[in-house]
Every structure is written in C-alpha cells, then in structure tokens.
N, C-alpha and C. Protein backbone atom coordinates (compact mmCIF):
# COMPACT_ATOMS: atom_id res chain seq x y z
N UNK A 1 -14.33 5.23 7.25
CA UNK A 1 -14.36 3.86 6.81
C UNK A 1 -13.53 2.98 7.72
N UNK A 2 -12.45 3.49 8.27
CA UNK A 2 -11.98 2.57 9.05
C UNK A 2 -12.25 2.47 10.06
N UNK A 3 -12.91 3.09 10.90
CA UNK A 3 -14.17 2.75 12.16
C UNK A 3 -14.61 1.44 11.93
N UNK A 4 -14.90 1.35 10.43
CA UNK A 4 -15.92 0.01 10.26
C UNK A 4 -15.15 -1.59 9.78
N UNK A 5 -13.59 -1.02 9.82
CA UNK A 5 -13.27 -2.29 9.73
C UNK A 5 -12.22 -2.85 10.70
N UNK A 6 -12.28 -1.95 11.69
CA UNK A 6 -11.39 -2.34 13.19
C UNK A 6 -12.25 -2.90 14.05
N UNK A 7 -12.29 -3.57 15.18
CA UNK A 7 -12.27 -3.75 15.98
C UNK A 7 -12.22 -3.07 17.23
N UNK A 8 -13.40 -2.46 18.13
CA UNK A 8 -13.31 -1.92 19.33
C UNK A 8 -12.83 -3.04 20.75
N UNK A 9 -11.30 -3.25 20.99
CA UNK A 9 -11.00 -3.79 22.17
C UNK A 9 -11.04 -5.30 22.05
N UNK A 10 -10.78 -5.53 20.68
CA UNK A 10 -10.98 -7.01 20.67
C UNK A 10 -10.11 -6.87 19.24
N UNK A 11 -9.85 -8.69 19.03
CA UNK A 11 -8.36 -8.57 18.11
C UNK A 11 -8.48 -9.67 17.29
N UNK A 12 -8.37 -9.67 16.04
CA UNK A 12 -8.51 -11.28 15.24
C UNK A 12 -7.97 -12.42 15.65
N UNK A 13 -6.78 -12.39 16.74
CA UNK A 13 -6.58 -13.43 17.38
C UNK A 13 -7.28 -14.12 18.31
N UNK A 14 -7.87 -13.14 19.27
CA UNK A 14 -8.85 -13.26 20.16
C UNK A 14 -10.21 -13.97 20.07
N UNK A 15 -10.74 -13.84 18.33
CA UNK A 15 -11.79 -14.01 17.84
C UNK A 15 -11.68 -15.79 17.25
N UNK A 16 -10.66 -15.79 16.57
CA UNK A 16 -11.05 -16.85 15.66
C UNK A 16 -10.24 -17.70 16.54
N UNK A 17 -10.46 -19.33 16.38
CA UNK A 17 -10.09 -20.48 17.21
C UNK A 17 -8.23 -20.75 16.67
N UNK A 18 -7.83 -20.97 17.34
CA UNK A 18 -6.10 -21.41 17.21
C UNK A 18 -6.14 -21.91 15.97
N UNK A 19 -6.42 -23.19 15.49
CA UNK A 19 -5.77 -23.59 14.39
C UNK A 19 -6.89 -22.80 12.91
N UNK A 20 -7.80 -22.19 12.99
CA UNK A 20 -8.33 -21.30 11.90
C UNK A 20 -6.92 -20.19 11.72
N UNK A 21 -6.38 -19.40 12.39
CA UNK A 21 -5.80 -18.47 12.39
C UNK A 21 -4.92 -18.91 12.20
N UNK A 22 -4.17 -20.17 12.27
CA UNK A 22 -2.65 -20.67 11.86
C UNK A 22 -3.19 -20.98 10.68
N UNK A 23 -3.77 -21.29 10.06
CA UNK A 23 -4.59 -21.27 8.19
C UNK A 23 -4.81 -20.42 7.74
N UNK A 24 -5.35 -19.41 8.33
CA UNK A 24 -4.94 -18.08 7.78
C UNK A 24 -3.92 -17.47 7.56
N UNK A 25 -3.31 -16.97 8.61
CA UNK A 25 -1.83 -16.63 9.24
C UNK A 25 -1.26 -17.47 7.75
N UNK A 26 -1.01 -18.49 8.21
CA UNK A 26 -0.16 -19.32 6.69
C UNK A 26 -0.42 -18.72 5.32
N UNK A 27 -1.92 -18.95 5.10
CA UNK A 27 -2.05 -18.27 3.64
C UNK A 27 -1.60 -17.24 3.42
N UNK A 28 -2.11 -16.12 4.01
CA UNK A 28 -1.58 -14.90 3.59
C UNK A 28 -0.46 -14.64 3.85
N UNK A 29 0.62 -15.52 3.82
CA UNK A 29 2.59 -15.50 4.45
C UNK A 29 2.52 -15.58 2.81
N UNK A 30 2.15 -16.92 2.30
CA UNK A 30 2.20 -17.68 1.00
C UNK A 30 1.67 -16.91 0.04
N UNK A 31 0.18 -16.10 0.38
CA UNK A 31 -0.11 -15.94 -1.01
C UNK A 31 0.27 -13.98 -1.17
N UNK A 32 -0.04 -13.28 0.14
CA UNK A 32 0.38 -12.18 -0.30
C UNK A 32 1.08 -11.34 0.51
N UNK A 33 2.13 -12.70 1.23
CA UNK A 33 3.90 -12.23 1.59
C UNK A 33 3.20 -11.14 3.10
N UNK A 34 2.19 -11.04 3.71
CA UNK A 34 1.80 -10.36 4.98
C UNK A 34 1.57 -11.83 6.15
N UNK A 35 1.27 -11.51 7.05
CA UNK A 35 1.23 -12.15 8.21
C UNK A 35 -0.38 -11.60 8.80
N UNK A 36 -0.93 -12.74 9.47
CA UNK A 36 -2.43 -12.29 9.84
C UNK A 36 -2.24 -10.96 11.25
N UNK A 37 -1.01 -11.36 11.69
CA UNK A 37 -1.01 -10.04 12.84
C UNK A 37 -0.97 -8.71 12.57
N UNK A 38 -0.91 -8.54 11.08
CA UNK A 38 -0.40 -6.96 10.27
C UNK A 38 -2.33 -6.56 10.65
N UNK A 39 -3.34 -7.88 10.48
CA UNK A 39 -4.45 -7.31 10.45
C UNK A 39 -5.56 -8.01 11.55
N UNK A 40 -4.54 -7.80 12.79
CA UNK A 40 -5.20 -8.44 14.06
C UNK A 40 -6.24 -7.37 14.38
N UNK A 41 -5.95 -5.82 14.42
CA UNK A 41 -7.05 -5.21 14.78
C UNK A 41 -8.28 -5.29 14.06
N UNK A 42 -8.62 -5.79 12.74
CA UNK A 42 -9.72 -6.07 11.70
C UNK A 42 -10.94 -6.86 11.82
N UNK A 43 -11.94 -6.24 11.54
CA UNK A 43 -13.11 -7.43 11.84
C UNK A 43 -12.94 -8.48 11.26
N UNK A 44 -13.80 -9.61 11.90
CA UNK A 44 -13.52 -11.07 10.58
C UNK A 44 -13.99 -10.84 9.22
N UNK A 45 -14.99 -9.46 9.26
CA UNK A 45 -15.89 -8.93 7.39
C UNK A 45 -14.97 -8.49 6.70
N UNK A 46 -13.77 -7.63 7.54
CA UNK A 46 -12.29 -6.55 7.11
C UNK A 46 -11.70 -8.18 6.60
N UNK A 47 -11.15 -8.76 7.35
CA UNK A 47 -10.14 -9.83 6.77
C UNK A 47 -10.62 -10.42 5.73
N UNK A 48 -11.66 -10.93 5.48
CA UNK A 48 -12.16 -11.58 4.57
C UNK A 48 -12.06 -10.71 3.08
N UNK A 49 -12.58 -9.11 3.23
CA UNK A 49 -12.57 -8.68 1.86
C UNK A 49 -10.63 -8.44 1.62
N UNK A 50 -10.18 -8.78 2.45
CA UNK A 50 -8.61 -8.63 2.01
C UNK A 50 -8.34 -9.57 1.74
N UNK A 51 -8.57 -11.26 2.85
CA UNK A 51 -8.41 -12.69 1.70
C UNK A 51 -9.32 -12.13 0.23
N UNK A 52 -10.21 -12.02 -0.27
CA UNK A 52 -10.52 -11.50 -1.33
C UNK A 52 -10.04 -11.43 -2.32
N UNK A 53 -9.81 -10.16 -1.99
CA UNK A 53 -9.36 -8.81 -2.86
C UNK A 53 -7.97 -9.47 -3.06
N UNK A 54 -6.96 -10.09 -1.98
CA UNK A 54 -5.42 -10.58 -2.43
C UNK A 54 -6.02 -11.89 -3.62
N UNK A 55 -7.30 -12.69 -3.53
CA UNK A 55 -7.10 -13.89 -4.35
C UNK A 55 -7.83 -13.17 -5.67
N UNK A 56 -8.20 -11.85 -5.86
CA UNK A 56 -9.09 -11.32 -6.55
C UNK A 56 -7.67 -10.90 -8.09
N UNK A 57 -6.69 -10.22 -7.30
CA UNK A 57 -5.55 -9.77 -7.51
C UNK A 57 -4.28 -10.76 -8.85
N UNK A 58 -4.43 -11.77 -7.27
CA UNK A 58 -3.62 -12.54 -7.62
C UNK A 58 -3.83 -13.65 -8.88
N UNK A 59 -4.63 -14.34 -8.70
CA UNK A 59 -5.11 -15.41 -9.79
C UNK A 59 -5.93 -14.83 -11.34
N UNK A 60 -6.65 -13.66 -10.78
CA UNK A 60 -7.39 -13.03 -12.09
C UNK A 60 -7.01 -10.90 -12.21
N UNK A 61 -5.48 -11.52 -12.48
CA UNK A 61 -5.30 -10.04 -12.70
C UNK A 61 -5.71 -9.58 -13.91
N UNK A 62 -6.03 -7.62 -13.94
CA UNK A 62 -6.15 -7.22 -15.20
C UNK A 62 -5.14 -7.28 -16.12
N UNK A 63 -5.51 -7.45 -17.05
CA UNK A 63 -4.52 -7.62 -18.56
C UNK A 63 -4.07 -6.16 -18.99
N UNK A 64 -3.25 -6.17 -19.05
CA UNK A 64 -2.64 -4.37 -19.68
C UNK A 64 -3.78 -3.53 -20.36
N UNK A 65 -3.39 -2.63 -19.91
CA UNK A 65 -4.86 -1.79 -20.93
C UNK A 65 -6.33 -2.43 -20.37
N UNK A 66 -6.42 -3.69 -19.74
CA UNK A 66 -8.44 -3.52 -19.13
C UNK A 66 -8.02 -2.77 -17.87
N UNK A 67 -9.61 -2.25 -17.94
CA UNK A 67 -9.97 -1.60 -16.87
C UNK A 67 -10.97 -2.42 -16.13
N UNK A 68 -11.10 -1.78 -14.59
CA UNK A 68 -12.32 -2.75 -13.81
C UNK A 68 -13.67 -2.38 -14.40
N UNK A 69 -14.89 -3.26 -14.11
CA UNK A 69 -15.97 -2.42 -14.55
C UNK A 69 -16.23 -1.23 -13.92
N UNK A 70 -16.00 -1.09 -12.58
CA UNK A 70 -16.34 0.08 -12.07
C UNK A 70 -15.84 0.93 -12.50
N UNK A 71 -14.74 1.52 -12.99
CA UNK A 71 -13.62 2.06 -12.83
C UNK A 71 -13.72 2.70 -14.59
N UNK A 72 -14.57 1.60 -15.03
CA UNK A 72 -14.79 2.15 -16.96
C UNK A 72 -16.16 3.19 -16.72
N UNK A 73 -17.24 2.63 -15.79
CA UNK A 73 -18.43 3.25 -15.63
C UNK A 73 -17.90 4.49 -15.12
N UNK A 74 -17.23 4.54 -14.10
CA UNK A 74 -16.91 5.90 -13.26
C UNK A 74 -15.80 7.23 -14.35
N UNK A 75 -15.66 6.53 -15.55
CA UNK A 75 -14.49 7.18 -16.11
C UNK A 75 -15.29 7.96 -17.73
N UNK A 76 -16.72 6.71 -18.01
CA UNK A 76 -17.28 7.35 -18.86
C UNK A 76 -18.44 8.56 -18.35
N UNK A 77 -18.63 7.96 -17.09
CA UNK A 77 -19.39 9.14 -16.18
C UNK A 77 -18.70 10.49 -16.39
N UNK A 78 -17.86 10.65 -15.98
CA UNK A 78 -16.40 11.94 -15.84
C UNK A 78 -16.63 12.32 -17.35
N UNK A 79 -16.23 11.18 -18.24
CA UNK A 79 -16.07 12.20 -19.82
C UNK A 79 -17.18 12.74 -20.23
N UNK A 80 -18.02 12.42 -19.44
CA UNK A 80 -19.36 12.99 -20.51
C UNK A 80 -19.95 14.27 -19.23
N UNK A 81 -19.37 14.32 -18.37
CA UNK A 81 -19.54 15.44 -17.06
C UNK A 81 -20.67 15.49 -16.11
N UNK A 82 -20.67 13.71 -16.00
CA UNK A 82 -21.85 13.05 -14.94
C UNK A 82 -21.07 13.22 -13.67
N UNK A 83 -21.95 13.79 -13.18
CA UNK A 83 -21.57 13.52 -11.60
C UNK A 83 -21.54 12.16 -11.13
N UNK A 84 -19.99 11.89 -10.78
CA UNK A 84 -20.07 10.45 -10.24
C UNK A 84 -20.13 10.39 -9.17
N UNK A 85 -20.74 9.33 -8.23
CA UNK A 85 -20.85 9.10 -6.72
C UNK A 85 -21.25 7.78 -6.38
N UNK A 86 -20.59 7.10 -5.14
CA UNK A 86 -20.95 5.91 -4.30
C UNK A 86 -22.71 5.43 -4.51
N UNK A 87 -23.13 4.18 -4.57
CA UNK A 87 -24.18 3.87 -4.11
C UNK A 87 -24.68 3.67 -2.82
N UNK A 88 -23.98 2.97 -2.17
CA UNK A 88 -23.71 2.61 -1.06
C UNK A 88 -23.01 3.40 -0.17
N UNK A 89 -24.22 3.34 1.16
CA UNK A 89 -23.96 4.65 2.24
C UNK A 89 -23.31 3.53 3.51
N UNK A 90 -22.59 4.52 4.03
CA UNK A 90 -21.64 3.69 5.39
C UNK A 90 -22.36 4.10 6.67
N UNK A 91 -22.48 3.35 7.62
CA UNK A 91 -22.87 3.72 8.95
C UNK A 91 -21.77 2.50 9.74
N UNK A 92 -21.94 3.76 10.94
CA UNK A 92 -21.58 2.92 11.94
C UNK A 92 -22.28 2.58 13.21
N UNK A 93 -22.52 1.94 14.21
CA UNK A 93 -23.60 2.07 15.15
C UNK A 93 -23.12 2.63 16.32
C-alpha cells in the first residue's frame, strides 16, 4: 500500500504551486499539529485522504461506545464466522 501513496522521485513540494502549499503547510500546523513536509514524499490523492481523514477525526468524532460502519459490519461478520475481506483490490502500475 505504500508504493501507492509515495511518490517515485518527485515531492509534494515540487508538485503543488508556492502559496497552495503554504495553505496547506498552515492547516495541518493548526488543525493536526504536523507540518506538510512530514508528508512531502505523498501523492497529492495520499495528502488529501489525510487532509480528510484529520477533518474526518477532528470535527465529527465517534461518541464513546459508536463504532464506524465498517468496523460494526466487519465485527458482525467475525461473530457469526463470516469470512471477512476487502472489496477493493490495489494495483500498482
């Protein structure tokens, strides 16, 4: 999986224009205390599901005791002795 969210020889700085990356760079100082250089080797698809996933986190956390949906499906799968598994297959080119 992480094949697919690095970067071969090229760097998120490199990619995105100066002042996009100082807006980025900023947010993620502010919202989840990292710096955009922690994830310079990352594609712009990698950074994005981490802006995400940090605003996913942050603003709509779970409440004690919920679970994610996935995470209820994958757990009633298990109790009842379903084989659980991914839908979604990874390639790389």
């Amino acid at each position: 999986m992480a094949d697919a969210m690095v970067t071969k020889g090229d760097n998120i700085k490199n990619i995105l224009p100066d002042t996009l990356y100082t807006k980025v760079d900023e947010w993620l100082k502010r919202e989840a205390n990292i710096g955009l250089a922690m994830l310079n080797s990352f594609k712009p698809i990698s950074v994005m599901t981490v802006l995400m996933a940090t605003t996913q986190q942050k603003y709509f956390p779970n409440k004690p005791g919920e679970t994610q949906l996935d995470t209820y499906f994958q757990n009633m799968g298990t109790s009842h002795g379903k084989q659980v598994f991914g839908l979604e297959t990874y390639r790389t080119k």
